[in-house]
Protein backbone atom coordinates (compact mmCIF):
# COMPACT_ATOMS: atom_id res chain seq x y z
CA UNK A 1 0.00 0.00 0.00
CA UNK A 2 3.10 2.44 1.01
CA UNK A 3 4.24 1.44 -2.80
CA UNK A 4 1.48 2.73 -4.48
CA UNK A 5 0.71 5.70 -2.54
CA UNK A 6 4.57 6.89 -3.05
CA UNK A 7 3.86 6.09 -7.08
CA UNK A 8 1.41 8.39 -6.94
CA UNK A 9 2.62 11.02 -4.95
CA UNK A 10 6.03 10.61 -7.56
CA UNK A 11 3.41 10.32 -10.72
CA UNK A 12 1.71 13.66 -9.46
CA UNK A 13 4.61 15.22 -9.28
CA UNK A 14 6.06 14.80 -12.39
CA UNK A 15 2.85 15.04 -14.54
CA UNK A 16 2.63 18.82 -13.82
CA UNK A 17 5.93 19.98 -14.71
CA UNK A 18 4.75 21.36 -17.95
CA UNK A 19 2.86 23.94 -16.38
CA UNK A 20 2.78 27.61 -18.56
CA UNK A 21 0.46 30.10 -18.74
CA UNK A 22 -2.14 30.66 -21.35
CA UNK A 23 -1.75 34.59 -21.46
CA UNK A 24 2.06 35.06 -21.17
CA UNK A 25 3.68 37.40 -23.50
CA UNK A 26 6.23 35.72 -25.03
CA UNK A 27 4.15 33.38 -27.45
CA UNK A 28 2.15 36.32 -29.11
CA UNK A 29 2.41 36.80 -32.76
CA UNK A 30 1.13 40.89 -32.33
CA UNK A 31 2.17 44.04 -30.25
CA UNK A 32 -0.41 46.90 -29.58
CA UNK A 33 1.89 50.19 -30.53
CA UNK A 34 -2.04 52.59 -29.64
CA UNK A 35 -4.60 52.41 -27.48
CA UNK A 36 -7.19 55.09 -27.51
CA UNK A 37 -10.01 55.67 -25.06
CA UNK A 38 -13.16 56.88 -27.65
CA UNK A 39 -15.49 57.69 -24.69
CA UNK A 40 -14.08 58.69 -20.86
CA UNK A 41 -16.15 55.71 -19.22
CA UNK A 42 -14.88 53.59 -16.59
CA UNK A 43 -15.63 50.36 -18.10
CA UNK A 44 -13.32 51.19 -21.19
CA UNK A 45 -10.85 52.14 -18.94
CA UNK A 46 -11.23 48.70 -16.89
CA UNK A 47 -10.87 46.93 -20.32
CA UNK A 48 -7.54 49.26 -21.32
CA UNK A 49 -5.73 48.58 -18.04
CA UNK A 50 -6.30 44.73 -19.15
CA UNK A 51 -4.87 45.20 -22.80
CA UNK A 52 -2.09 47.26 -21.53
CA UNK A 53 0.21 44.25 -20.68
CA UNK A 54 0.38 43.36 -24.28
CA UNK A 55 1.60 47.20 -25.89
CA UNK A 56 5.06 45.94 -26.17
CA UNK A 57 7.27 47.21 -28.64
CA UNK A 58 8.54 44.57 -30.91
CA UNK A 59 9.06 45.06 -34.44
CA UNK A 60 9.13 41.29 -35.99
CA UNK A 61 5.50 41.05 -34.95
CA UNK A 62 2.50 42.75 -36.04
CA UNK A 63 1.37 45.98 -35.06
CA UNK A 64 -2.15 47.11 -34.21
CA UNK A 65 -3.44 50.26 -32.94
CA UNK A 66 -6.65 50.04 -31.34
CA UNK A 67 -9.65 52.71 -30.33
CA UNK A 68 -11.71 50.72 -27.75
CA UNK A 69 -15.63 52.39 -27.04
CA UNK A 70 -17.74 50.38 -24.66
CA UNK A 71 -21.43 50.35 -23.52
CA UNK A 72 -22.57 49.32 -20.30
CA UNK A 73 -26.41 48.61 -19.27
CA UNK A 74 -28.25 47.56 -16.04
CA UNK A 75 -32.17 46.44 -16.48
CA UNK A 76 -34.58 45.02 -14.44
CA UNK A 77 -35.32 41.59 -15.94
CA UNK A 78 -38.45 40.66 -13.82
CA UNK A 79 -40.57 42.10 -11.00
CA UNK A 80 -43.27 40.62 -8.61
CA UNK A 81 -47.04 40.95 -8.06
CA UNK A 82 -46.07 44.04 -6.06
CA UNK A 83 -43.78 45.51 -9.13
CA UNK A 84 -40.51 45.10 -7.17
CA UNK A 85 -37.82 44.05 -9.20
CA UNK A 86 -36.53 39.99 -8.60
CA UNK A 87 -34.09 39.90 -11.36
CA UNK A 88 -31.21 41.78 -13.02
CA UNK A 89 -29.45 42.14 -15.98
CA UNK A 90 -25.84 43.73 -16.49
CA UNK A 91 -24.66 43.62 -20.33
CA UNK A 92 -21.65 45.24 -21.59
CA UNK A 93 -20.40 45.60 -25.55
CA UNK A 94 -17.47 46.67 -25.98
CA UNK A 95 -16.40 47.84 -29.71
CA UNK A 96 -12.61 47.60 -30.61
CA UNK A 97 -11.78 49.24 -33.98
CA UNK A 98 -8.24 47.83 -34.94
CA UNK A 99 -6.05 49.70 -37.27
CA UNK A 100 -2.65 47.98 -38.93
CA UNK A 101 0.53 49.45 -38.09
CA UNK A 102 -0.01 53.05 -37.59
CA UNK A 103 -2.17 54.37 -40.40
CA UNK A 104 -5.41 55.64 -40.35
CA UNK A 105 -7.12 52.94 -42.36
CA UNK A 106 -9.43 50.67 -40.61
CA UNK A 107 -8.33 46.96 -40.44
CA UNK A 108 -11.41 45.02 -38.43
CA UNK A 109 -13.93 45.75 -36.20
CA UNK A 110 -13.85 43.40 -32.69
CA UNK A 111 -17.70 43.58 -31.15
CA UNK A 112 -18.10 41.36 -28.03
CA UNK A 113 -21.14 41.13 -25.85
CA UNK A 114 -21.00 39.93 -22.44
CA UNK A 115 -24.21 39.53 -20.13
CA UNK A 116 -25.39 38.59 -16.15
CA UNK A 117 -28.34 38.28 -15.00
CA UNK A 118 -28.54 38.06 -11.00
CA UNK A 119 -31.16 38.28 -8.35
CA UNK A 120 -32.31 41.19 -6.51
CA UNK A 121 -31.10 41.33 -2.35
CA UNK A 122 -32.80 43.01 0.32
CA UNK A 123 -28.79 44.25 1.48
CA UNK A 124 -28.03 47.29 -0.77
CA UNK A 125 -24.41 47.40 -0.07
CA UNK A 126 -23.82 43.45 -0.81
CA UNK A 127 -26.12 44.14 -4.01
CA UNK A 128 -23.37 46.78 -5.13
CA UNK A 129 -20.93 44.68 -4.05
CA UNK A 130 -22.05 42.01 -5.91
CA UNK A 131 -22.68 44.13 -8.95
CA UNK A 132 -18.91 45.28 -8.96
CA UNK A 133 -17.45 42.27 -8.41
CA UNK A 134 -19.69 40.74 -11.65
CA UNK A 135 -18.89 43.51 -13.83
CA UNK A 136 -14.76 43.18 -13.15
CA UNK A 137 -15.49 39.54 -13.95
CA UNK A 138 -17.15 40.45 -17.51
CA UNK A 139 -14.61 43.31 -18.09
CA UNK A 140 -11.63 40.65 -17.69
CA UNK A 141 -13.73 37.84 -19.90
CA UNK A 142 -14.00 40.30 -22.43
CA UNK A 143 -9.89 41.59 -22.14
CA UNK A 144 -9.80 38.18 -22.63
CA UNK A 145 -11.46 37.52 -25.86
CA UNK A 146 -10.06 40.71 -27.64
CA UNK A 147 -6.22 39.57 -27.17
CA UNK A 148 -7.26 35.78 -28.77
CA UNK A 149 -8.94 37.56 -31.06
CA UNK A 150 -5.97 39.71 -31.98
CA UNK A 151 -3.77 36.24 -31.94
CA UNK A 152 -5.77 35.25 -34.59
CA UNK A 153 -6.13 38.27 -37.20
């Protein structure tokens, strides 16, 4: 029994020595040279800070300059018998316009959606809390999806 829990323990081991992450720098085929802010809201801003990491200047990849504009809207989803609301719905779409290199002309056009729906609390301040919290999640998921996206133009 002593043999086969120390194979495992040694099998365990080994097995995760390959470990790298998915988002590291080094691997990327692209730098970002630009990035502009087209409206002053805090959601682009969230979604810049993000991006940042990859404006690197390297000059055997490929260069984009991007102009980022987001959108950000809360609705009430459902209410009760009463009319108070029971259900929430946070969606954010973010536009990134990517330009090649640094000329004016426009290369693609990155749209991404991302939406949450949660239920209402009594507790105002863990409401808001909660509300943050799922809106830094969505900002990151879509940071996310616009540097794989750039991997792949």
């Amino acid at each position: 029994m002593k043999k086969i829990f120390l194979y495992l323990c040694f099998l365990t081991f080994f097995s995760c020595s390959g470990y790298e992450p998915i988002f590291s720098t080094k691997d990327f085929t692209f730098y970002i040279s630009d990035i502009k802010n087209i409206d002053d809201k805090k959601t682009t801003k969230q979604v810049i800070a993000n991006i940042l990491s990859y404006k690197l200047d390297n000059v055997n990849n490929k260069n984009y300059s991007l102009k980022i504009n987001s959108r950000e809207n809360k609705e009430i989803t459902s209410r009760d018998s009463k009319g108070n609301p029971l259900t929430y719905r946070i969606t954010i779409n973010v536009e990134v316009a990517v330009f090649k290199g640094n000329s004016n002309n426009l290369f693609d056009t990155i749209n991404i959606m991302k939406d949450f729906t949660y239920n209402y609390q009594v507790n105002q301040f863990e409401l808001n809390q909660y509300k943050r919290n799922i809106i830094k999640s969505l900002i990151v998921k879509i940071s996310e999806e616009v540097i794989v996206t750039l991997q792949l133009m």
